[in-house]
C-alpha atoms as a PDB file:
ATOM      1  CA  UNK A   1     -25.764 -98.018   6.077  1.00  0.00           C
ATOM      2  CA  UNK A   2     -22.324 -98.100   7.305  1.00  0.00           C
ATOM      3  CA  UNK A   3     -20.186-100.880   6.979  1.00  0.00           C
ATOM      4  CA  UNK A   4     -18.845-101.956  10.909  1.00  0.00           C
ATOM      5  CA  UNK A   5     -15.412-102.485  11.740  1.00  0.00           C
ATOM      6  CA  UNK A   6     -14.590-106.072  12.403  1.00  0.00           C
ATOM      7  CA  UNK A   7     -15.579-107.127  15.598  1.00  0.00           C
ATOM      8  CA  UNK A   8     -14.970-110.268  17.484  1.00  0.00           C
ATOM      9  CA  UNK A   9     -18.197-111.518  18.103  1.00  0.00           C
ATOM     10  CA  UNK A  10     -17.250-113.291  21.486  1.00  0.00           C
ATOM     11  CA  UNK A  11     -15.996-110.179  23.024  1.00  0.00           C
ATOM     12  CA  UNK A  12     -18.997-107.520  22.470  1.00  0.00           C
ATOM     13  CA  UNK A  13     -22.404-107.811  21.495  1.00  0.00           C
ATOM     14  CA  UNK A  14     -23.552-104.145  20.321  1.00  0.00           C
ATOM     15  CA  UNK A  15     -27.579-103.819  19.586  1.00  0.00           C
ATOM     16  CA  UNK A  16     -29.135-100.688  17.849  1.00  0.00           C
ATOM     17  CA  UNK A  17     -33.194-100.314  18.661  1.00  0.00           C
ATOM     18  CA  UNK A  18     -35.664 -97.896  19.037  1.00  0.00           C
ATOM     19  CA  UNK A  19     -36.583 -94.713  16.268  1.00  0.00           C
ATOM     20  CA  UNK A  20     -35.640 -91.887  14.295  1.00  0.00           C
ATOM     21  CA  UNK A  21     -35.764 -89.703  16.685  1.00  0.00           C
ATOM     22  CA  UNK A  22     -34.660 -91.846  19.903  1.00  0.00           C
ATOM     23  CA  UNK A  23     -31.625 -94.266  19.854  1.00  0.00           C
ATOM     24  CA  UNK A  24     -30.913 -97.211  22.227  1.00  0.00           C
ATOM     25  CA  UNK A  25     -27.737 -98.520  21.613  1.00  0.00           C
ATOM     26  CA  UNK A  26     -27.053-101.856  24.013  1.00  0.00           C
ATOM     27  CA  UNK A  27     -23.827-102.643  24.717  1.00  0.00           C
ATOM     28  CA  UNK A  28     -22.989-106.114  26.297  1.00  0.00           C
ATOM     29  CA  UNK A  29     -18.806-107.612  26.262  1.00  0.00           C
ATOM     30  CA  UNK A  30     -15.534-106.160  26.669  1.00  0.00           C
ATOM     31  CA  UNK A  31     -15.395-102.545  25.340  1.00  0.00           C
ATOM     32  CA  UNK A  32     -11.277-102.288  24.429  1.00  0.00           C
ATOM     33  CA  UNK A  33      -9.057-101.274  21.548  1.00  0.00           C
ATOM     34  CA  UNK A  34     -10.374-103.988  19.753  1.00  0.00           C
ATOM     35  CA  UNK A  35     -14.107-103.388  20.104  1.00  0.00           C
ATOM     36  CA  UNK A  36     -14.149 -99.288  20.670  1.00  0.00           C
ATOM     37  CA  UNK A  37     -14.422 -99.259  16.593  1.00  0.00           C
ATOM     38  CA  UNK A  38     -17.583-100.598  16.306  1.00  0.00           C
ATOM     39  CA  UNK A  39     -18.855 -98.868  18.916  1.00  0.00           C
ATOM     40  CA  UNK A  40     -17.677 -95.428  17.912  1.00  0.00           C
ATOM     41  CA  UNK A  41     -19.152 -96.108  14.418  1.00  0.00           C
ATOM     42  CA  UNK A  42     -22.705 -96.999  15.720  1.00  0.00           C
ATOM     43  CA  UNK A  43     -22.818 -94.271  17.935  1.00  0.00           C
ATOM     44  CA  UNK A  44     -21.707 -92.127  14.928  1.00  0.00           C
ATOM     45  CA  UNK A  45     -24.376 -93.225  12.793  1.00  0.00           C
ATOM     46  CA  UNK A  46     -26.762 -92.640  15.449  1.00  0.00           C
ATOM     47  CA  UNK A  47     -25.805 -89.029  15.671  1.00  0.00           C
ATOM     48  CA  UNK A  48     -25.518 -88.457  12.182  1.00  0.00           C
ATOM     49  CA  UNK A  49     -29.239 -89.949  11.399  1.00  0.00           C
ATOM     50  CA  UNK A  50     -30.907 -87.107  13.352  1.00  0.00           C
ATOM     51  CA  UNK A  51     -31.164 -88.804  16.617  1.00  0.00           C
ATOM     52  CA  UNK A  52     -32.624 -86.095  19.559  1.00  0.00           C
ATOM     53  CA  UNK A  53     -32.131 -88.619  22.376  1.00  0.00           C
ATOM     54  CA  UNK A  54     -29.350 -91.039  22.405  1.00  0.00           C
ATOM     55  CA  UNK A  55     -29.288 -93.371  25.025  1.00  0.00           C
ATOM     56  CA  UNK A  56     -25.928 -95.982  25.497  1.00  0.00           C
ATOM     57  CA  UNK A  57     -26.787 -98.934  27.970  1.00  0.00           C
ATOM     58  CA  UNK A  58     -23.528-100.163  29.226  1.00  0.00           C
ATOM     59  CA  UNK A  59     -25.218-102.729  31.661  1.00  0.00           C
ATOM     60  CA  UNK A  60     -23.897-105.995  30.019  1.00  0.00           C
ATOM     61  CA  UNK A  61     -20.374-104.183  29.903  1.00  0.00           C
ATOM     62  CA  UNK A  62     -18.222-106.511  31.792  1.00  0.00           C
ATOM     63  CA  UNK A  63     -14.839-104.339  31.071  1.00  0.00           C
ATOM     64  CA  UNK A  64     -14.061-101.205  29.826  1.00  0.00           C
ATOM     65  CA  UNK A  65     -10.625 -99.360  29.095  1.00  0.00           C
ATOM     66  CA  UNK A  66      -9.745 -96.019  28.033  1.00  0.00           C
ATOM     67  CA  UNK A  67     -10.764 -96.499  24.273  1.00  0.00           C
ATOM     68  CA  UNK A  68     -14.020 -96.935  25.393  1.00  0.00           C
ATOM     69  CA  UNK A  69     -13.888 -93.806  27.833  1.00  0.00           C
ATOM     70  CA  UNK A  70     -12.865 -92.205  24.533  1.00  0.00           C
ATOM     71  CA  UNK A  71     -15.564 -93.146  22.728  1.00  0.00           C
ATOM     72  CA  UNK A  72     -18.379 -92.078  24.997  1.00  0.00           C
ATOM     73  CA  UNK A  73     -16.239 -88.769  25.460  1.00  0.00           C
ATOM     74  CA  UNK A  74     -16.561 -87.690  21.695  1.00  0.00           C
ATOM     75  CA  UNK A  75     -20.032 -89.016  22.140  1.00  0.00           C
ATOM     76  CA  UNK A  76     -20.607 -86.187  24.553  1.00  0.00           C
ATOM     77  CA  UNK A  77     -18.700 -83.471  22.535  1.00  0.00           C
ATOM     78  CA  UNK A  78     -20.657 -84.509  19.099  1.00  0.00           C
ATOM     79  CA  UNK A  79     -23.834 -84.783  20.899  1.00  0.00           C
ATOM     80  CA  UNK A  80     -23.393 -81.243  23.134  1.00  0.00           C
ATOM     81  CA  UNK A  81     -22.559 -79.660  19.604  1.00  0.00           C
ATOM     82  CA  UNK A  82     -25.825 -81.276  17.866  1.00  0.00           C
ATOM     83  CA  UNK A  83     -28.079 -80.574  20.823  1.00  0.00           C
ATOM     84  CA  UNK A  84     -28.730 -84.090  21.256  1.00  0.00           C
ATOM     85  CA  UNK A  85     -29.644 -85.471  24.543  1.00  0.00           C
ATOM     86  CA  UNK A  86     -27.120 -88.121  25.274  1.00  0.00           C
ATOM     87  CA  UNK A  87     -27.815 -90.835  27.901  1.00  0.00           C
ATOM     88  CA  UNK A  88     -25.490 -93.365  29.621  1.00  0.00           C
ATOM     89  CA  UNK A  89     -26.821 -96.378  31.625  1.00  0.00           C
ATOM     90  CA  UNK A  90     -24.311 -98.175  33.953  1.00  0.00           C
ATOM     91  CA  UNK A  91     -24.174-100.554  36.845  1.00  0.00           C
ATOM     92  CA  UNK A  92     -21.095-102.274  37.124  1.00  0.00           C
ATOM     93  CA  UNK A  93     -17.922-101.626  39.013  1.00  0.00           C
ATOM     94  CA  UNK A  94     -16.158-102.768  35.879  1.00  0.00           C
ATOM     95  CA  UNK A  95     -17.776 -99.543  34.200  1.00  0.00           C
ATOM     96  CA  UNK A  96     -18.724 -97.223  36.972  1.00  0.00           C
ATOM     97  CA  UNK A  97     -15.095 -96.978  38.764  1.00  0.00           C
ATOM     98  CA  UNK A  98     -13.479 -96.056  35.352  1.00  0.00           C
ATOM     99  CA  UNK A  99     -15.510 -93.497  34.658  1.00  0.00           C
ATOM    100  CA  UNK A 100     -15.202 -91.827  38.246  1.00  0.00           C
ATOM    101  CA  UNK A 101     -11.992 -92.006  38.018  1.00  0.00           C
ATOM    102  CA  UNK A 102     -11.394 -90.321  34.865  1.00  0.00           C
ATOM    103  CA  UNK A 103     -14.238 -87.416  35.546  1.00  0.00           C
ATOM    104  CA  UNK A 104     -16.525 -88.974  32.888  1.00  0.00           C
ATOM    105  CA  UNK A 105     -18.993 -90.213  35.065  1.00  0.00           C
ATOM    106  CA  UNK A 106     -20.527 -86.781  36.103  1.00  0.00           C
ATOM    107  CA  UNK A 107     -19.468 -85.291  32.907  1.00  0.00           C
ATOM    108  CA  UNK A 108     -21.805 -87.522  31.187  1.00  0.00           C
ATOM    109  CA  UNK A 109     -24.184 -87.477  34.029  1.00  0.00           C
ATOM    110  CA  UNK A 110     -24.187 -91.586  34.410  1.00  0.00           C
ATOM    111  CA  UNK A 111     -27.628 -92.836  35.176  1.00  0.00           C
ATOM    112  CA  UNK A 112     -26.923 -95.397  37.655  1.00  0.00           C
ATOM    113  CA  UNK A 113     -28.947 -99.123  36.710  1.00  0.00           C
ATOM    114  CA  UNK A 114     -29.577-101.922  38.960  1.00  0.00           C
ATOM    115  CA  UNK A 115     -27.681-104.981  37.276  1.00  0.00           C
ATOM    116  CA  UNK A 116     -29.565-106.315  34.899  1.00  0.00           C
ATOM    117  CA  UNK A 117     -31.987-104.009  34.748  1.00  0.00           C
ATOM    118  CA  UNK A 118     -31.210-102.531  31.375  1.00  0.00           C
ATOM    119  CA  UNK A 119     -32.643 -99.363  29.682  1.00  0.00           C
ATOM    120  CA  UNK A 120     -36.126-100.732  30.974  1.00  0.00           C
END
C-alpha cells in the first residue's frame, strides 16, 4: 500500500470502499494545497489497482480550490487513457460553481447529488 501524504485530519476526511473492480472514494473537508496530496495519491492508487469504474463523491466537500480542480483533472486524463469510467458526485455551491467556472464540470460530466445524499 502506499504511504499518504500528511494530512490534517480536521480539514479532510478521505474514505476508500467498494472492490477491485469499482472504487468509491468519499471525500468530506476542505480540498486545498494542503489536502490535494492525499487525495491525488488515493485516486492514484485507485487507478493503478485496476479499477474499471471510479467514482469520487465530493458531497461532504465544503471548499475546494484549484489544487483540487487539478487533481480531479489528471483524474480524468489518467482515467480517459486507462479506459476507466470515472465518476464525480457533487452538490454544493462550494464545489459545483468552481468547477463551472473552470469548464471541469461538463468535462467530467458532474453527476449532480442532493446534499447529503452521497453515492447512495
Amino acid at each position: 500500500m502506499t504511504a499518504l501524504p500528511e494530512t490534517p485530519a480536521d480539514l479532510v476526511s478521505i474514505d476508500v470502499t467498494g472492490s477491485a473492480t469499482s472504487v468509491l472514494v468519499t471525500v468530506a473537508g476542505e480540498v486545498d494545497s494542503s489536502t490535494a496530496p492525499s487525495l491525488r495519491a488515493v485516486v492514484d492508487s485507485a487507478l493503478a489497482g485496476g479499477a474499471s469504474c471510479l467514482t469520487v463523491d465530493l458531497d461532504g466537500v465544503t471548499f475546494l480550490d484549484s489544487a483540487g480542480l487539478c487533481v480531479l483533472a489528471g483524474a480524468h486524463r489518467r482515467a480517459a487513457e486507462d479506459g476507466v469510467r470515472l465518476r464525480v458526485r457533487a452538490s454544493t455551491r462550494a464545489v459545483v460553481r468552481p468547477l463551472q467556472i473552470t469548464g471541469l464540470y461538463d468535462l467530467l460530466a458532474v453527476e449532480r447529488v442532493r446534499s447529503g445524499a452521497g453515492a447512495a
